[in-house]
PDB file of N, CA and C in Angstrom:
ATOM      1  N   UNK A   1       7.747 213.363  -4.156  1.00  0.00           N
ATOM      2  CA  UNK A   1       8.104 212.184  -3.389  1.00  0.00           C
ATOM      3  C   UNK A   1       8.390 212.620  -1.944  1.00  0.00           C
ATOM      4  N   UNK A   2       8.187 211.860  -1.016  1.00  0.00           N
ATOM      5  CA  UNK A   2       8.173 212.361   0.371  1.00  0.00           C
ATOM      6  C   UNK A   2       9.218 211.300   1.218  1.00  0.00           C
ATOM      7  N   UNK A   3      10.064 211.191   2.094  1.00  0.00           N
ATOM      8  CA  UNK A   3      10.795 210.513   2.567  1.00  0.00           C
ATOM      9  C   UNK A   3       9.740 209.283   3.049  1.00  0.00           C
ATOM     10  N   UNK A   4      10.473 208.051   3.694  1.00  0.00           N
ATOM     11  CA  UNK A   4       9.734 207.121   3.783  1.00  0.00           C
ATOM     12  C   UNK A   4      10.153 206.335   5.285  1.00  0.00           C
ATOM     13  N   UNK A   5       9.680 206.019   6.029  1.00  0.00           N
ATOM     14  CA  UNK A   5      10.164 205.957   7.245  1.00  0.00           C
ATOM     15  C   UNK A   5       9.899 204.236   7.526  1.00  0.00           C
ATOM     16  N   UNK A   6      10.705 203.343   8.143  1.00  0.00           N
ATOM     17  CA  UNK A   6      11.043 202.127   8.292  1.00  0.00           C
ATOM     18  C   UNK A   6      11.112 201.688   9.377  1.00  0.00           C
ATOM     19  N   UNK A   7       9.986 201.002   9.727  1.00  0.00           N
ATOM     20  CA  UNK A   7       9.656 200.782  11.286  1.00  0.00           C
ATOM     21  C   UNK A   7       9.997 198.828  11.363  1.00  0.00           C
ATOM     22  N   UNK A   8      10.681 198.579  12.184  1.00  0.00           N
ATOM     23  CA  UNK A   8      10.640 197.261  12.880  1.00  0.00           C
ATOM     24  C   UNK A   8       8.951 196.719  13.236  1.00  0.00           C
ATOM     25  N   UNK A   9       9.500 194.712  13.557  1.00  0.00           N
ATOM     26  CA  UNK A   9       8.195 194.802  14.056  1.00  0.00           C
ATOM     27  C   UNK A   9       7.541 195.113  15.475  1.00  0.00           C
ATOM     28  N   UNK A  10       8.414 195.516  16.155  1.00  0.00           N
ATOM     29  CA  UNK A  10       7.924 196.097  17.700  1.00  0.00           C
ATOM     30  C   UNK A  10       7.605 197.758  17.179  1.00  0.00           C
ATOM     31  N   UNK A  11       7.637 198.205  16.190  1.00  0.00           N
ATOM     32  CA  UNK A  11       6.777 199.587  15.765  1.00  0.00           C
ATOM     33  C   UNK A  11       8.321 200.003  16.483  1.00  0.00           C
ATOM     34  N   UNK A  12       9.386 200.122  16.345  1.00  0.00           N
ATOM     35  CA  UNK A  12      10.340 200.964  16.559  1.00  0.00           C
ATOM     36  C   UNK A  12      11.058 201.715  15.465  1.00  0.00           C
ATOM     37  N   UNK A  13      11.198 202.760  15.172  1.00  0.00           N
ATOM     38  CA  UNK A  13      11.816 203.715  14.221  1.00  0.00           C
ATOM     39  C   UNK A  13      13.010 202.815  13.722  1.00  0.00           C
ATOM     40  N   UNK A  14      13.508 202.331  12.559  1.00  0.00           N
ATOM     41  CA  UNK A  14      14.550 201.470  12.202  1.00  0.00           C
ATOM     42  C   UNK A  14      15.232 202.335  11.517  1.00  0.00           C
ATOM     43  N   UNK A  15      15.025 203.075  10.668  1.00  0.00           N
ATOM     44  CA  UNK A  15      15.554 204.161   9.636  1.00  0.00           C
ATOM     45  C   UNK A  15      14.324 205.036   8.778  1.00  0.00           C
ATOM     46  N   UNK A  16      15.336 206.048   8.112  1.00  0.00           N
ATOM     47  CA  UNK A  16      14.715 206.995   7.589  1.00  0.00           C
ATOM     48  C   UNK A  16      15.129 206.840   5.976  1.00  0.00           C
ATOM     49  N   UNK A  17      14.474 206.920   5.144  1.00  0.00           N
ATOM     50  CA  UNK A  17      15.041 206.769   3.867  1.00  0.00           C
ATOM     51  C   UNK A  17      14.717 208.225   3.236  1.00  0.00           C
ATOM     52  N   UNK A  18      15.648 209.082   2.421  1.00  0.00           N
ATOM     53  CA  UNK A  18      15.394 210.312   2.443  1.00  0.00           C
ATOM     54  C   UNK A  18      15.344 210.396   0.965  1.00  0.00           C
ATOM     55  N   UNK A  19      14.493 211.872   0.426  1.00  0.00           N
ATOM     56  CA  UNK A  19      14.024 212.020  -0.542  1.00  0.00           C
ATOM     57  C   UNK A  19      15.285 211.571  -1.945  1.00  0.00           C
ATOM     58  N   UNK A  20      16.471 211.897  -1.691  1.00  0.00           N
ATOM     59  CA  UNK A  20      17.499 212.146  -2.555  1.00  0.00           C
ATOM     60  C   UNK A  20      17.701 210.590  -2.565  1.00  0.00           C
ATOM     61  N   UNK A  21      18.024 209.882  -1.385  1.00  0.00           N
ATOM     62  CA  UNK A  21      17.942 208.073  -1.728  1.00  0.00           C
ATOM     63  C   UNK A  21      17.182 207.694  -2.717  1.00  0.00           C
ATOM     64  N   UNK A  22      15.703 208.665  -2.679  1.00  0.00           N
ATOM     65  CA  UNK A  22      14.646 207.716  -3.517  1.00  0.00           C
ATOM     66  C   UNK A  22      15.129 208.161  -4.760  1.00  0.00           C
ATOM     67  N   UNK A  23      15.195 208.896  -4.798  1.00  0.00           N
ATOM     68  CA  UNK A  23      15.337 209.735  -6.470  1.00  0.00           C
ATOM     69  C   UNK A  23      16.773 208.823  -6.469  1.00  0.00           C
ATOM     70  N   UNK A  24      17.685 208.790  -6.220  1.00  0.00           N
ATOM     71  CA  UNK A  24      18.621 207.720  -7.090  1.00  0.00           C
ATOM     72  C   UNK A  24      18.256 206.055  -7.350  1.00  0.00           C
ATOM     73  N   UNK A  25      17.697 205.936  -6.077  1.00  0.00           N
ATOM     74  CA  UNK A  25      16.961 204.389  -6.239  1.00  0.00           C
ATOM     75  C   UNK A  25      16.332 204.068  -7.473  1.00  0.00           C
ATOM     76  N   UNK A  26      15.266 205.323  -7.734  1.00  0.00           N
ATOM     77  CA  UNK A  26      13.938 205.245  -8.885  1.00  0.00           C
ATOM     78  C   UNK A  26      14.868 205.723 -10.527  1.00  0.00           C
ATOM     79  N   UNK A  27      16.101 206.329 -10.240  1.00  0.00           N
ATOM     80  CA  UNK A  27      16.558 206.685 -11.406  1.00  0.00           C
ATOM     81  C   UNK A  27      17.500 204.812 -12.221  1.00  0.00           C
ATOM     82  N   UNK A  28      18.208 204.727 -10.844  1.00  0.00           N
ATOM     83  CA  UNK A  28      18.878 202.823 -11.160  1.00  0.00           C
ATOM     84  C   UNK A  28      17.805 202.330 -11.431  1.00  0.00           C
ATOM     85  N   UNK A  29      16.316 202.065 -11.608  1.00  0.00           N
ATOM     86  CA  UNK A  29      15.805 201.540 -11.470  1.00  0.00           C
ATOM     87  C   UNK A  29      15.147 201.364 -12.856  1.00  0.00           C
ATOM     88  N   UNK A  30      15.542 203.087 -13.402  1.00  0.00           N
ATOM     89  CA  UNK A  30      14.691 203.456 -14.908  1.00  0.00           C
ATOM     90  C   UNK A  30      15.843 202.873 -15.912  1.00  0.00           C
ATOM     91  N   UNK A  31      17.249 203.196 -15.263  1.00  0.00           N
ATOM     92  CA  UNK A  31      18.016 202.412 -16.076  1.00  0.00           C
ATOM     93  C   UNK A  31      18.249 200.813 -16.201  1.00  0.00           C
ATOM     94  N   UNK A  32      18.400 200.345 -15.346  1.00  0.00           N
ATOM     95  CA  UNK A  32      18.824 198.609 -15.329  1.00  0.00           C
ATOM     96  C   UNK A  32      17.345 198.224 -14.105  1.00  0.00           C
ATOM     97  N   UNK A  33      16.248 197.759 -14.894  1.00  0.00           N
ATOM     98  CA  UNK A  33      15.105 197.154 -13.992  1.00  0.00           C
ATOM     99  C   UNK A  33      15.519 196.169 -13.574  1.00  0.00           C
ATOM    100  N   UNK A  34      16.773 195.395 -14.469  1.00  0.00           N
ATOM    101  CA  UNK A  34      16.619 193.906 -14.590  1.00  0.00           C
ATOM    102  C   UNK A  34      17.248 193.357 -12.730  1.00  0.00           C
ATOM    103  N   UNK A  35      17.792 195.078 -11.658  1.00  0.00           N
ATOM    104  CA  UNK A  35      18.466 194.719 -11.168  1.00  0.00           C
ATOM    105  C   UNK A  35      17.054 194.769  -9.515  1.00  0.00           C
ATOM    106  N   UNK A  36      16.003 195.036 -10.121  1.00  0.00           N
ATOM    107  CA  UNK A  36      15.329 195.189  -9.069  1.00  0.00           C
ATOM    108  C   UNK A  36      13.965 194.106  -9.461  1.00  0.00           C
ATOM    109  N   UNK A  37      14.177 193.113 -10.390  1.00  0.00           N
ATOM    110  CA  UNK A  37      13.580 192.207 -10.255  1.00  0.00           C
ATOM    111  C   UNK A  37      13.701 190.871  -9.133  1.00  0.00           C
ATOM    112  N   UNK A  38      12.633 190.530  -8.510  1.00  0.00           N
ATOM    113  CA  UNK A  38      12.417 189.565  -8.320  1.00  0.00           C
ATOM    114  C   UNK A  38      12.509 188.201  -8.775  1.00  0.00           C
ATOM    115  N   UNK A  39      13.356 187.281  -7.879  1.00  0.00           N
ATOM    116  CA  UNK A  39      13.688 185.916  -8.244  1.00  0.00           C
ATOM    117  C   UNK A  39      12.465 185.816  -8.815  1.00  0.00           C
ATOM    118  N   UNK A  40      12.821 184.772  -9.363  1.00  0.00           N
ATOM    119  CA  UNK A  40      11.999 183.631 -10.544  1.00  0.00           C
ATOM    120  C   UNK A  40      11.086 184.332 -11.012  1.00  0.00           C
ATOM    121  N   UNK A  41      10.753 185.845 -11.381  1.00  0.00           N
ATOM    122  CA  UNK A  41      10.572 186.451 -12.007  1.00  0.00           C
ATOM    123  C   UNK A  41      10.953 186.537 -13.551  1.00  0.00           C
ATOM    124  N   UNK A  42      10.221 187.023 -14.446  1.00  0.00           N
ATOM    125  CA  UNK A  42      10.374 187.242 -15.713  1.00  0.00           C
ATOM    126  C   UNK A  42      10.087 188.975 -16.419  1.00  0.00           C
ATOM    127  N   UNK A  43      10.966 189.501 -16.678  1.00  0.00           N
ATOM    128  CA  UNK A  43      10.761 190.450 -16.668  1.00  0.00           C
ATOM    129  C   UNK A  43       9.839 190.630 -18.201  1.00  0.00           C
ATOM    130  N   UNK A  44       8.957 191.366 -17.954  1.00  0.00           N
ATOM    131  CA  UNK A  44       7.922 191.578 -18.803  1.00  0.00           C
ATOM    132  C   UNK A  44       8.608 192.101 -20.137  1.00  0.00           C
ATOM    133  N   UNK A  45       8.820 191.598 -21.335  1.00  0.00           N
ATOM    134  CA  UNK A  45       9.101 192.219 -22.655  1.00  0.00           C
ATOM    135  C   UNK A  45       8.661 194.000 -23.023  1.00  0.00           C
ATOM    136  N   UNK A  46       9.105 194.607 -23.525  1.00  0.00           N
ATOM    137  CA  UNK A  46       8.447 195.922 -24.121  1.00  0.00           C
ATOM    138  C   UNK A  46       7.772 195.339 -25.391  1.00  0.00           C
ATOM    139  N   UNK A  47       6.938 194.870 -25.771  1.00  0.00           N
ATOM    140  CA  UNK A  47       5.815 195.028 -26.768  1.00  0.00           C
ATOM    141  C   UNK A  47       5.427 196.485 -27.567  1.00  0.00           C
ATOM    142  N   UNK A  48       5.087 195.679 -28.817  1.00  0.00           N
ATOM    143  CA  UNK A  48       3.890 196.684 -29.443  1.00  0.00           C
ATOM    144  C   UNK A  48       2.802 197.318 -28.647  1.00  0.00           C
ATOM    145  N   UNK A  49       2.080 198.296 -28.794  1.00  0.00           N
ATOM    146  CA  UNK A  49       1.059 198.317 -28.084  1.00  0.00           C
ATOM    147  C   UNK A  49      -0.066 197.610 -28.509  1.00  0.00           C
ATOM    148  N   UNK A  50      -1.063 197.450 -28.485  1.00  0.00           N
ATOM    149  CA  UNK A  50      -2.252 196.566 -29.104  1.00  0.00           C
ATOM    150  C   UNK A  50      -3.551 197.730 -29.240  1.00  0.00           C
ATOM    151  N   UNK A  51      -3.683 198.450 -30.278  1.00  0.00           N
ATOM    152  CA  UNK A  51      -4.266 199.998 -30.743  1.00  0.00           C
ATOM    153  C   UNK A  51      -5.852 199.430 -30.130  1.00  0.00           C
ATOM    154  N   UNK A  52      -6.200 198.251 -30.644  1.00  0.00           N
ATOM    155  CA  UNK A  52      -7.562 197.460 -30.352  1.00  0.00           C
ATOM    156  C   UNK A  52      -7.821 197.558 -28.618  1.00  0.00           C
ATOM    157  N   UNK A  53      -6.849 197.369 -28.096  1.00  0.00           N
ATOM    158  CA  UNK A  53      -6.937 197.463 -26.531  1.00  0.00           C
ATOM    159  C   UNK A  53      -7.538 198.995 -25.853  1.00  0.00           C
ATOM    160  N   UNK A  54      -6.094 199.981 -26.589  1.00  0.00           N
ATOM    161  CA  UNK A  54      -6.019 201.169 -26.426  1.00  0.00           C
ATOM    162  C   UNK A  54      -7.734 201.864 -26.708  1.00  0.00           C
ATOM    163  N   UNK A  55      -8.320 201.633 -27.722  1.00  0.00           N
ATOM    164  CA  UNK A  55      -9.753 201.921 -28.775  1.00  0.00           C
ATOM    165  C   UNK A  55     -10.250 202.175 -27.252  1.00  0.00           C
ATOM    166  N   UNK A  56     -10.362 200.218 -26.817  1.00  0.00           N
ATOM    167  CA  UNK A  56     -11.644 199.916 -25.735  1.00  0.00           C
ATOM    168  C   UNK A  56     -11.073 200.790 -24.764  1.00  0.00           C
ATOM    169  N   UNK A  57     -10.327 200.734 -24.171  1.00  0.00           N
ATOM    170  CA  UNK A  57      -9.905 201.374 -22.941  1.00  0.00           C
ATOM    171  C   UNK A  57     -10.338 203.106 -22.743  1.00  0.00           C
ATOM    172  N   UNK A  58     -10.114 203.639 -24.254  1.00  0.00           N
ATOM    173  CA  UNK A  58     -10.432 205.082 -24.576  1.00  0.00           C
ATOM    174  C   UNK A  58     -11.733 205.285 -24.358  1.00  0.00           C
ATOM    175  N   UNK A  59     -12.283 204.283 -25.156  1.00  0.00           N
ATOM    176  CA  UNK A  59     -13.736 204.654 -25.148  1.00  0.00           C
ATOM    177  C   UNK A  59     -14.792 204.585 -23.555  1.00  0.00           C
ATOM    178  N   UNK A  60     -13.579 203.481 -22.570  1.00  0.00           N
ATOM    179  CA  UNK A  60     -14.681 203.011 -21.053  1.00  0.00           C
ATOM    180  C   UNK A  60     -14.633 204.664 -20.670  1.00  0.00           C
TER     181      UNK A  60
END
């Protein structure tokens, strides 16, 4: 992961977001998704997989 840099819209440097931010961001994120969903969003169920899907997909 590489830091990520945050520019305004006049292209001015706004902030720097640094590698260790991301890695805690992406870790809250693996734990509670429900907190980085989007309004009126639905957060997608964990399902079965569907093996029939998996077959076709293997075989493209």
């Amino acid at each position: 992961m590489h830091e990520v840099k945050v520019y305004d819209s006049s292209g001015n440097l706004k902030k720097i977001i640094s590698v260790k931010a991301l890695t805690k961001r992406s870790d809250q994120q693996i734990q509670s998704p429900s907190l980085y969903n989007k309004k009126g969003r639905k957060a997608k169920p964990m399902g079965k997989v569907d093996e029939k899907a998996l077959k076709i997909a293997s075989t493209s």
